[in-house]
Protein backbone atom coordinates (compact mmCIF):
# COMPACT_ATOMS: atom_id res chain seq x y z
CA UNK A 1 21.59 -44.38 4.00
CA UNK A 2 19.79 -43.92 7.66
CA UNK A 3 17.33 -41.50 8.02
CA UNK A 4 19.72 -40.05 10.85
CA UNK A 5 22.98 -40.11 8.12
CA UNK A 6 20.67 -37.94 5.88
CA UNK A 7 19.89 -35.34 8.61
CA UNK A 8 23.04 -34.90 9.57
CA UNK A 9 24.52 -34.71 5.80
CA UNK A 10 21.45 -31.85 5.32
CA UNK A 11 22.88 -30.10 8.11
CA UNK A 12 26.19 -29.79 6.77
CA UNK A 13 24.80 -27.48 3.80
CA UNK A 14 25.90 -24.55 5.43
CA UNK A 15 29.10 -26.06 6.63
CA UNK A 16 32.22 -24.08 6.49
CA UNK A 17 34.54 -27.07 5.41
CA UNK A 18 33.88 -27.08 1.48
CA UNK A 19 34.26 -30.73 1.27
CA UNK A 20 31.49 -31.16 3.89
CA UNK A 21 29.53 -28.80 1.76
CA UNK A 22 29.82 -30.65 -1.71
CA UNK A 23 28.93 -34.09 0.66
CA UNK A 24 25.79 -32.73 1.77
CA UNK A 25 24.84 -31.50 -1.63
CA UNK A 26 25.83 -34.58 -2.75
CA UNK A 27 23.87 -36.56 -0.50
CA UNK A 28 20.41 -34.39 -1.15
CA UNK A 29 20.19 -34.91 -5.00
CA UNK A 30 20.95 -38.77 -4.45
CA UNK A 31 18.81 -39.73 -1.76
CA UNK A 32 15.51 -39.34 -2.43
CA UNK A 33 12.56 -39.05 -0.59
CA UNK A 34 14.54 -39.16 2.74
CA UNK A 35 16.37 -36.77 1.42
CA UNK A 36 13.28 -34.45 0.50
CA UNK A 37 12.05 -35.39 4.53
CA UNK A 38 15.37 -33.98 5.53
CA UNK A 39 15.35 -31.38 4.05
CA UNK A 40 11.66 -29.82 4.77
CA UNK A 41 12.37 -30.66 8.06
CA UNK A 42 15.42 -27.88 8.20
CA UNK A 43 12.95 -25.81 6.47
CA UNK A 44 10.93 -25.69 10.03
CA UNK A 45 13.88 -26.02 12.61
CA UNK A 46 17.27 -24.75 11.15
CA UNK A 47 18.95 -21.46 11.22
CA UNK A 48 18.69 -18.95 8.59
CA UNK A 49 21.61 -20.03 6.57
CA UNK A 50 20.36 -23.56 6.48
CA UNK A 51 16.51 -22.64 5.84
CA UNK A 52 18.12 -20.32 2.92
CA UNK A 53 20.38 -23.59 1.72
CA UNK A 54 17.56 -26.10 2.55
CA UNK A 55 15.05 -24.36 0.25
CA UNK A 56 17.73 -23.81 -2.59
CA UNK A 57 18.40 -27.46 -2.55
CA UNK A 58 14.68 -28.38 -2.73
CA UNK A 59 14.16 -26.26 -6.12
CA UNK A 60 16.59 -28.49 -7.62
CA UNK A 61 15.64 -31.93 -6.67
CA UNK A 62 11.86 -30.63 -7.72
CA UNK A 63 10.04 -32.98 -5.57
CA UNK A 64 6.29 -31.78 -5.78
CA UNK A 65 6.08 -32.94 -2.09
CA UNK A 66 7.95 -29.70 -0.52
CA UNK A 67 5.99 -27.64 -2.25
CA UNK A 68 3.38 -27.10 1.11
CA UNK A 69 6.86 -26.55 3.31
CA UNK A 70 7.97 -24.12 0.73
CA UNK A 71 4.95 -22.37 0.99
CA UNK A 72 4.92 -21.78 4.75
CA UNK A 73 8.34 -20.14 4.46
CA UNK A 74 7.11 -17.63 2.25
CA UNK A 75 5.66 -15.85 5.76
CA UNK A 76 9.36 -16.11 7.33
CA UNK A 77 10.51 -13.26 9.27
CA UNK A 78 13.39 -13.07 7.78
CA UNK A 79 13.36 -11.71 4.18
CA UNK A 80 16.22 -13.62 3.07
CA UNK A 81 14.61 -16.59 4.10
CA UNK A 82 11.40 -15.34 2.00
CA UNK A 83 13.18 -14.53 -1.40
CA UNK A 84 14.80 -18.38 -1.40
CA UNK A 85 11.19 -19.96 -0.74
CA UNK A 86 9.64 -17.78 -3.68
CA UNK A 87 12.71 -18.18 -6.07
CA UNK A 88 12.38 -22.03 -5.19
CA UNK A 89 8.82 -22.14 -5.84
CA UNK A 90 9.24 -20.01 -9.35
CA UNK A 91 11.97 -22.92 -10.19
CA UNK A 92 9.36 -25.44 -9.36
CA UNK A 93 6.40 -23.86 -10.72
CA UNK A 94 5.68 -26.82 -13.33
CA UNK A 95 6.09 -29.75 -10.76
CA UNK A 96 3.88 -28.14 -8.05
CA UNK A 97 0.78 -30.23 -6.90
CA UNK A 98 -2.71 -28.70 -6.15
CA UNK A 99 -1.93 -28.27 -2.54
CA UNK A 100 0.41 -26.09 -2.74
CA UNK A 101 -1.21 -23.99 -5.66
CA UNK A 102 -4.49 -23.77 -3.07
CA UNK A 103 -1.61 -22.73 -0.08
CA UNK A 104 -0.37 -20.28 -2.15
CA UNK A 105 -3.91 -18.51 -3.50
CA UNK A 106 -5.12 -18.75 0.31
CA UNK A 107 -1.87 -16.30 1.12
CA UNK A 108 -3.49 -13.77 -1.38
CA UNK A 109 -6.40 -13.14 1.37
CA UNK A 110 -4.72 -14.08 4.53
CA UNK A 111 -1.07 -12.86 4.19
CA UNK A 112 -0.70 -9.28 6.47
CA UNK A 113 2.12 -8.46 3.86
CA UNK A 114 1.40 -6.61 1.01
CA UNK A 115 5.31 -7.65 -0.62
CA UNK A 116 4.68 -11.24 -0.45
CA UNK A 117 0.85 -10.71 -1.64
CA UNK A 118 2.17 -9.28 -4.33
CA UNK A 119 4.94 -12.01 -5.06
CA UNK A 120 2.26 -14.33 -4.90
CA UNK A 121 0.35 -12.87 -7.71
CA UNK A 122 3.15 -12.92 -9.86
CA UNK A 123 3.89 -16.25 -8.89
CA UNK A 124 0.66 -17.29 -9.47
CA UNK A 125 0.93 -16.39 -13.46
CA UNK A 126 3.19 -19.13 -13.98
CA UNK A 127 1.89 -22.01 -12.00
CA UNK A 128 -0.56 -24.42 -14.37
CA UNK A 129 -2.62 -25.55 -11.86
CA UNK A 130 -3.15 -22.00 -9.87
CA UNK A 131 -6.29 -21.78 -11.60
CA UNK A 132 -9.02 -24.21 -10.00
CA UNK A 133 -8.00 -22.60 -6.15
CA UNK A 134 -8.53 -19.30 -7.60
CA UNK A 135 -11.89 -20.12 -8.91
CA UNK A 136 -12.42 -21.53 -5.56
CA UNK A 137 -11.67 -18.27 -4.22
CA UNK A 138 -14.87 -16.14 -6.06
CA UNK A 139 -17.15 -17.98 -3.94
CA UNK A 140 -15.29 -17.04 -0.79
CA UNK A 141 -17.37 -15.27 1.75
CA UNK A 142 -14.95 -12.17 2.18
CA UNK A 143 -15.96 -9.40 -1.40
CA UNK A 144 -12.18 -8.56 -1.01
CA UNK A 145 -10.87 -12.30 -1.82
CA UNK A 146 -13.51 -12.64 -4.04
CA UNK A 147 -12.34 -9.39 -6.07
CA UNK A 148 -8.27 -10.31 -5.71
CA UNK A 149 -9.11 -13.63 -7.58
CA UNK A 150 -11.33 -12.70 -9.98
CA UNK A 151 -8.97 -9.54 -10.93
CA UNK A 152 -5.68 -12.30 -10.88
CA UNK A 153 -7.90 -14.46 -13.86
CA UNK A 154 -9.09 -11.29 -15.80
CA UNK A 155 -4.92 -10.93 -16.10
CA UNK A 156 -4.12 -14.86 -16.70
CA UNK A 157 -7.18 -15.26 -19.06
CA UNK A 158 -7.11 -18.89 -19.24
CA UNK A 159 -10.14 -20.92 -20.64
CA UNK A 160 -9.77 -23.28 -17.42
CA UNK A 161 -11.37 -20.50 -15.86
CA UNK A 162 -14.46 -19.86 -17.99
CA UNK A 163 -17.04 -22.00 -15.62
CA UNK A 164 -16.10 -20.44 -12.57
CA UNK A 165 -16.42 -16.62 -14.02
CA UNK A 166 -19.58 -17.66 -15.28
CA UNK A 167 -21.09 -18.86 -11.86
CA UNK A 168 -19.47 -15.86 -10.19
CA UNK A 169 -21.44 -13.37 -12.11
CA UNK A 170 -24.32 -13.83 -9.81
CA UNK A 171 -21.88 -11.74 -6.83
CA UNK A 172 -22.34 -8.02 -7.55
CA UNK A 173 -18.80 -7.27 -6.66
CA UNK A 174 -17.27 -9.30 -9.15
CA UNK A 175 -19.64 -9.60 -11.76
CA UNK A 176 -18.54 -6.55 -13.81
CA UNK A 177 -14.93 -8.27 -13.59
CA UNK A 178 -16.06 -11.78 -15.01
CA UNK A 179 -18.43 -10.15 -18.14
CA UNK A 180 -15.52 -8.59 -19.04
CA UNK A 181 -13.04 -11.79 -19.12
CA UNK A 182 -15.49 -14.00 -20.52
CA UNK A 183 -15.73 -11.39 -23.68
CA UNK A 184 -11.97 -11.75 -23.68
CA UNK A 185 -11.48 -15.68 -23.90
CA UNK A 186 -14.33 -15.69 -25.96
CA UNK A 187 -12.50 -13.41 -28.65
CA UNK A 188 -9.31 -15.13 -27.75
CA UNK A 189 -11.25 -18.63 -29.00
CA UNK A 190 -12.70 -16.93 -31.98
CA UNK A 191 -9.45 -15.44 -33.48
CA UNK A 192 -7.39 -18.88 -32.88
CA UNK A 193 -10.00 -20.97 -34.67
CA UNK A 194 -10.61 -18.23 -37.48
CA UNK A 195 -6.92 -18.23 -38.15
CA UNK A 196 -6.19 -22.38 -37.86
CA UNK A 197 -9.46 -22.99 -40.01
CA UNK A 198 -7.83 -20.37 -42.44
CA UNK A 199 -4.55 -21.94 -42.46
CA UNK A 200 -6.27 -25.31 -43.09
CA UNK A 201 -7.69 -24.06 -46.48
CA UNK A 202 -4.29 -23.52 -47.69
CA UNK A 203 -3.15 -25.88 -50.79
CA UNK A 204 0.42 -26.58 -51.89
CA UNK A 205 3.29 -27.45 -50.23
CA UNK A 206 5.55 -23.84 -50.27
CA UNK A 207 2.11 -22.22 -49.39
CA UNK A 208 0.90 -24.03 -46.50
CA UNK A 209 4.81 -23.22 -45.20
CA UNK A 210 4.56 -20.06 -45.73
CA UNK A 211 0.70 -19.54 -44.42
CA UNK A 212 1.92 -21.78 -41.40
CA UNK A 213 4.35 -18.88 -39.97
CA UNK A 214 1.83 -15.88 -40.87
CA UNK A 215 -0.08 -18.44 -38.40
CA UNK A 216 2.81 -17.82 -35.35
CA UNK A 217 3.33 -14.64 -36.14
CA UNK A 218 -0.28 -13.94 -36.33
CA UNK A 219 -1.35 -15.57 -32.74
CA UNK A 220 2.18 -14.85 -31.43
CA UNK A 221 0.83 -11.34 -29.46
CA UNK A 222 -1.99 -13.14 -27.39
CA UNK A 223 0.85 -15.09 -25.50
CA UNK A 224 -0.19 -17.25 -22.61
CA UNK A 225 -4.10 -16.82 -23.13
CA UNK A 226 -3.46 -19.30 -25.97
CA UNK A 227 -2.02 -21.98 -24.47
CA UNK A 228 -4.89 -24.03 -23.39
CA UNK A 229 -6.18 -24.07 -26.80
CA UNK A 230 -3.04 -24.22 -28.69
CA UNK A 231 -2.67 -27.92 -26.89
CA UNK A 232 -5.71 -28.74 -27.96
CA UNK A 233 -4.88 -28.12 -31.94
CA UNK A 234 -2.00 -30.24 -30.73
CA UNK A 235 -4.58 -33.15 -31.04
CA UNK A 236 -5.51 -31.93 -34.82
CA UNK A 237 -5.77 -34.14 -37.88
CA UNK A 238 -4.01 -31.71 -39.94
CA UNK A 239 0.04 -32.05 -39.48
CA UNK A 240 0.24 -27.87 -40.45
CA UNK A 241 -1.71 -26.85 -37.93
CA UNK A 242 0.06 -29.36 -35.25
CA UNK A 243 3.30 -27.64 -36.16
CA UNK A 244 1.94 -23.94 -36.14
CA UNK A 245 0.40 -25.21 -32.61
CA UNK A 246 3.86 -26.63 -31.58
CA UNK A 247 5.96 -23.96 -33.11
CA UNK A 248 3.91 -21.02 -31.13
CA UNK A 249 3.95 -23.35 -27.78
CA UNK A 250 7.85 -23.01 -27.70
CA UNK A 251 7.82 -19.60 -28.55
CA UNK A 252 5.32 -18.80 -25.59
CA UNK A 253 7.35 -21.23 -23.44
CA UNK A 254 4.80 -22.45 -20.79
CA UNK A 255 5.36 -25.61 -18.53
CA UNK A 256 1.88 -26.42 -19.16
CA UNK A 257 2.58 -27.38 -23.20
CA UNK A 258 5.63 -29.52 -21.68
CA UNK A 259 3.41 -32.90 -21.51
CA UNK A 260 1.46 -32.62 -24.67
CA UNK A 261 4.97 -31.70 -26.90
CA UNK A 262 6.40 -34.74 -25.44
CA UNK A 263 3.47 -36.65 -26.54
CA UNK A 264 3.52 -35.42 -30.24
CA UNK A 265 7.58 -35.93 -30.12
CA UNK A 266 6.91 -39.31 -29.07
CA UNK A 267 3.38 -40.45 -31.03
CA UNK A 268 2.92 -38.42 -34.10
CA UNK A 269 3.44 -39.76 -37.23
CA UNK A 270 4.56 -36.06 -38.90
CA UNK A 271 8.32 -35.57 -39.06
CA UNK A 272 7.58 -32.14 -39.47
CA UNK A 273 5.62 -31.89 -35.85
CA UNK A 274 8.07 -34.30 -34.31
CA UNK A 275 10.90 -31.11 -35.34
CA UNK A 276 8.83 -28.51 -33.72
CA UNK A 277 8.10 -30.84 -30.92
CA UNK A 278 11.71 -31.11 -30.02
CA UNK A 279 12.00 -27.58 -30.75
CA UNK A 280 9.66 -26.24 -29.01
CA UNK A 281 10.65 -28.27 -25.87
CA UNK A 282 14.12 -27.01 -26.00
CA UNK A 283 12.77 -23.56 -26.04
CA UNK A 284 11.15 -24.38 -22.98
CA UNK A 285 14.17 -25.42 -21.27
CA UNK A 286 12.59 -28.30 -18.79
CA UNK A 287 14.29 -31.31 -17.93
CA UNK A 288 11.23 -33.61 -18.35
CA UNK A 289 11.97 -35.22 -21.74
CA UNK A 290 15.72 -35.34 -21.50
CA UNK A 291 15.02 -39.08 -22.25
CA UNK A 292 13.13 -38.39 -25.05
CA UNK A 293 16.30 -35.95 -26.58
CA UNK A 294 18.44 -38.85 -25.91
CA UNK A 295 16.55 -41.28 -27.42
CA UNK A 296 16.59 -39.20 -30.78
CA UNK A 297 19.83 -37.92 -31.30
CA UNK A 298 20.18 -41.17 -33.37
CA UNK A 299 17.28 -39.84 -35.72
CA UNK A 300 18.35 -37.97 -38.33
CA UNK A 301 16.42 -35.13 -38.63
CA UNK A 302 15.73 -34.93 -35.42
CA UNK A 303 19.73 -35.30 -34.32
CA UNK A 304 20.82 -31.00 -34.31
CA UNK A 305 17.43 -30.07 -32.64
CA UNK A 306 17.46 -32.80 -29.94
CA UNK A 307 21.48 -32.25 -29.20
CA UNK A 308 20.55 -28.88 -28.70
CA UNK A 309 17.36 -29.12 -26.87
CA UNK A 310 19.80 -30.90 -24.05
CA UNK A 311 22.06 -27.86 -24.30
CA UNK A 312 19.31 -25.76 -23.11
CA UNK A 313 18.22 -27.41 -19.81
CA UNK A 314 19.39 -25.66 -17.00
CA UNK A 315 19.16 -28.24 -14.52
CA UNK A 316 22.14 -30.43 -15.80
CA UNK A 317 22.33 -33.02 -12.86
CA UNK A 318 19.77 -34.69 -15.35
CA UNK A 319 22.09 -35.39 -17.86
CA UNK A 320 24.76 -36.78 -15.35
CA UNK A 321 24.26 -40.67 -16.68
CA UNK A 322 25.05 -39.94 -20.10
CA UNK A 323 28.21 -37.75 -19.55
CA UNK A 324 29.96 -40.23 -22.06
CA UNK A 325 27.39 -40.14 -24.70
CA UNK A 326 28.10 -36.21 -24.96
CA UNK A 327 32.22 -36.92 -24.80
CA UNK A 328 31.98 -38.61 -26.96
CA UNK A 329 29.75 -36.60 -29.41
CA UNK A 330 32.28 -33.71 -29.20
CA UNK A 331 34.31 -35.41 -32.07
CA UNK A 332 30.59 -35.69 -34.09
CA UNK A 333 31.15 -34.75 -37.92
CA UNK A 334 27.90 -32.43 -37.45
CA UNK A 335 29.72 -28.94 -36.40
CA UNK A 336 26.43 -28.13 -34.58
CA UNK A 337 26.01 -31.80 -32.78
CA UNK A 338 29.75 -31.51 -31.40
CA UNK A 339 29.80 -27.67 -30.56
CA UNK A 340 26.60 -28.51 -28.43
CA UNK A 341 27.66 -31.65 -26.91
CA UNK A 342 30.80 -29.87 -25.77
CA UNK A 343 29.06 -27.30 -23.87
CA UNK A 344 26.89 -30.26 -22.04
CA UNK A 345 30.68 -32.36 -21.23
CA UNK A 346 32.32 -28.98 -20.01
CA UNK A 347 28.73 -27.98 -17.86
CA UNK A 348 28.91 -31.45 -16.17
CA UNK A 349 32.86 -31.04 -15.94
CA UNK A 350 32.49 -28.58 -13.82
CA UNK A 351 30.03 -30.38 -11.23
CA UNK A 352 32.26 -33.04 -11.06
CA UNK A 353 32.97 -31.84 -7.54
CA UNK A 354 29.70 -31.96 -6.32
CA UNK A 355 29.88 -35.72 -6.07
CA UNK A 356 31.77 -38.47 -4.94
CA UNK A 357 33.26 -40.24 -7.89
CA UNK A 358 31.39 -43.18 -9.19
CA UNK A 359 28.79 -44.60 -11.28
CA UNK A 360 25.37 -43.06 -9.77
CA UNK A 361 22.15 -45.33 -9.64
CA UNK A 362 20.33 -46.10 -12.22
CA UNK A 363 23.12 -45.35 -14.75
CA UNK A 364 23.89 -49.32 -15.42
CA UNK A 365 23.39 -49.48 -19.13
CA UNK A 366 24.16 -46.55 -20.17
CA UNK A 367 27.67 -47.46 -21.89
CA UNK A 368 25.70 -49.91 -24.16
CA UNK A 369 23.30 -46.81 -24.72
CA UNK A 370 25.92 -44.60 -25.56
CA UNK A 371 27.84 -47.17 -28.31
CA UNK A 372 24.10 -47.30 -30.02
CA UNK A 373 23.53 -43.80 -30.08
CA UNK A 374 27.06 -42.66 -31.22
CA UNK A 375 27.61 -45.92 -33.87
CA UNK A 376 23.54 -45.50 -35.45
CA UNK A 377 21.56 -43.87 -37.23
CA UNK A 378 17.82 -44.70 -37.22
CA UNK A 379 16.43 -43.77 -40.38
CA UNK A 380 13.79 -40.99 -40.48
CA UNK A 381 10.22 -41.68 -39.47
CA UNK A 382 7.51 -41.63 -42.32
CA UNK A 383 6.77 -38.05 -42.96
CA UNK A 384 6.82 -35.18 -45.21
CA UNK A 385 11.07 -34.07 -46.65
CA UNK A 386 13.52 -32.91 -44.41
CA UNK A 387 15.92 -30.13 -45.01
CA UNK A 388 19.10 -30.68 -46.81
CA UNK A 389 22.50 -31.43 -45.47
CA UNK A 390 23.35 -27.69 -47.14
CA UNK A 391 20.72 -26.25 -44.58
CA UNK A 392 22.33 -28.15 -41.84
CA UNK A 393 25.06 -27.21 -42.46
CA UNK A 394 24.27 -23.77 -43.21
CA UNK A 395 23.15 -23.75 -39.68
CA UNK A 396 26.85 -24.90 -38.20
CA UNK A 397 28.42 -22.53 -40.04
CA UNK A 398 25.75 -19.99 -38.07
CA UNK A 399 26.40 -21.43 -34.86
CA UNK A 400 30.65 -21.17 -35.10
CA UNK A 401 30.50 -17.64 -36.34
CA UNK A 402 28.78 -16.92 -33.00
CA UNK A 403 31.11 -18.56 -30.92
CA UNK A 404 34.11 -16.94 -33.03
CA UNK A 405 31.63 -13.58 -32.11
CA UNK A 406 31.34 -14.40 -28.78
CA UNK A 407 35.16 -14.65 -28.33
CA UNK A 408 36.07 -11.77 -29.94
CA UNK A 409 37.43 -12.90 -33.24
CA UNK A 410 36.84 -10.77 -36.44
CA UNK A 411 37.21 -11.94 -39.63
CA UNK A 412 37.63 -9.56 -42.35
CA UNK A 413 35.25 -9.56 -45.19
CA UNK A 414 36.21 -8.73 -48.98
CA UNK A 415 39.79 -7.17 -49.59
């Protein structure tokens, strides 16, 4: 496709001929980096509508390199403009680069605005690599900058930041600011390894369970202050304190544990971790390891979780190539495996007009995928047991009296 074809299909966004519409979109989440070019280009030159459409579009294609044009377009006159560059930068807040974390912190102390200061600090609390501009920022020459960022780390309390509090207690105007945060991660570091070298004591099988979720519920409340080390016991000899790390990961839900959880799913040895991995993950809800779900659905005890790790992602268009694998899967004799396929089939049903009709790129293969995955069942990795098929199917059971909930059917209990 020309680099003129693509401009033209980007400008057709905000078409009022549907058909043109579903082209264009069509167009942007096949083509690429052109397509990416194209459309941070109508961030700078098109009309509201299309900036609006342009930056919509972006957030779903998740290409870290619009991140700086995104950025920009937070400072738009026109506030509709503004909300779809923040909500697209909150979508992409896991696959932004350093550039645009340092563009955004920079709009803390330049930004007139107090609204989209404001945004920005909120913003800020979910984007992994925020922190390294913002310890950049306590050595900036202006007290007020130097205050905003030090104040925006006392609330994110990440260990990442420890160096740069530490070399910023020699400004008077943050120094009180930076004592204070330092006591805080270092209490933060001293309950997480009190409670994992507690939980490492443990003996017995039933008791290490059950000291593993005192463990989650335990370091539950300190919420994204955790993360940082949690994915480091991610990296810990012990298999029950890799699961209480992975288990409390999902439960926090940060991008940041994304990368590490797919490592354990794909390199640890525990069957046990390799569950929570998956788990965890799901919980999560990014489309990074779809792969990795497809890949083992034919594992057995990792088949429900993985199935309905998929069902969570909310960017679907990933799971496009393997619309037959999940057809197929809806006749599955595992009640939870076909209810959760279905859901995937009838989500990517219902994008079918979004593109033209016709095997996409890069799905070649697939069909001999699919006829593995569906026919095959690897047999469990070495590990610890795995739960019964009555637990399984415990869990169906669960899941259909939901749905039955869901769509207003009662069943009547006793006589």
């Amino acid at each position: 496709m020309s680099k003129e074809s693509i401009d033209t299909l980007v400008s057709e966004l905000t078409h009022e001929e549907e058909w043109r519409r579903m082209r264009a979109t069509a167009a942007c989440l096949a083509g690429g980096p052109r397509a990416v070019q194209a459309l941070t280009q109508a961030l700078q030159t098109g009309d509201v509508p299309l900036r609006v459409e342009a930056a919509a579009m972006l957030s779903r294609i998740k290409d870290p390199a619009a991140g700086v044009a995104l950025v920009t377009l937070i400072r738009d006159p026109e506030e509709t403009v503004r909300q779809a560059a923040f909500a697209a930068l909150e979508q992409m807040a896991g696959n932004l680069d350093d550039e645009t974390a340092a563009g955004l912190v920079r709009n803390l102390h330049e930004s007139p605005d107090e609204d989209v200061r404001n945004r920005v600090r909120q913003l800020l609390g979910v984007i992994p690599n925020a922190i390294t501009p913002l310890c950049e920022m306590l050595t900036h020459p202006d007290v007020e900058a130097q205050t905003t960022a030090a104040t925006i780390l006392e609330h994110l309390l990440d260990p990442r930041s420890a160096d740069g509090l530490i070399d910023a207690m020699a400004s008077p105007a943050v120094r009180d600011i930076a004592i204070r945060t330092l006591k805080k991660l270092s209490a933060i570091r001293e309950r997480i390894d009190a409670t994992f070298n507690a939980l490492r004591d443990v003996e017995g099988a039933s008791e290490r369970e059950e000291a593993r979720m005192s463990t989650v519920m335990d370091l539950l409340g300190i919420g994204r202050p955790s993360v940082e080390i949690l994915i480091e016991y991610l990296e810990d000899d012990d298999w029950v304190v890799r699961e209480a790390a992975a288990d409390l990961l999902g439960k926090i839900g940060d991008v940041r544990a994304v990368e590490p959880l797919m490592k354990r799913l794909q390199k640890d040895k525990d069957t046990g971790v390799k569950e929570y991995a998956v788990k965890s993950l799901g919980l999560i809800g990014d489309p990074r390891p779809a792969q990795l779900y497809i890949e083992a659905i034919p594992i057995r005890p990792l088949r429900v979780m993985a199935i309905e790790a998929l069902a969570k992602i909310k960017d679907v268009e990933v799971l496009r190539p393997y619309n037959e694998l999940f057809n197929r899967l809806r006749s599955d004799r595992d009640g939870i495996v076909s209810y959760s396929a279905g859901l995937i089939a009838d989500k990517l049903a219902a994008l079918e007009g979004e593109q033209p009709v016709g095997q996409e790129e890069g799905a070649v293969g697939h069909d001999l995928a699919v006829e593995e995955v569906v026919r095959h069942e690897v047999p469990p990795p070495v590990g610890r047991p795995i739960p019964g098929e009555d637990c399984l199917r415990r869990v169906s059971i669960e899941v259909f009296e939901k749905a039955e909930r869901d769509a207003g059917v009662v069943r009547r209990v006793g006589p």
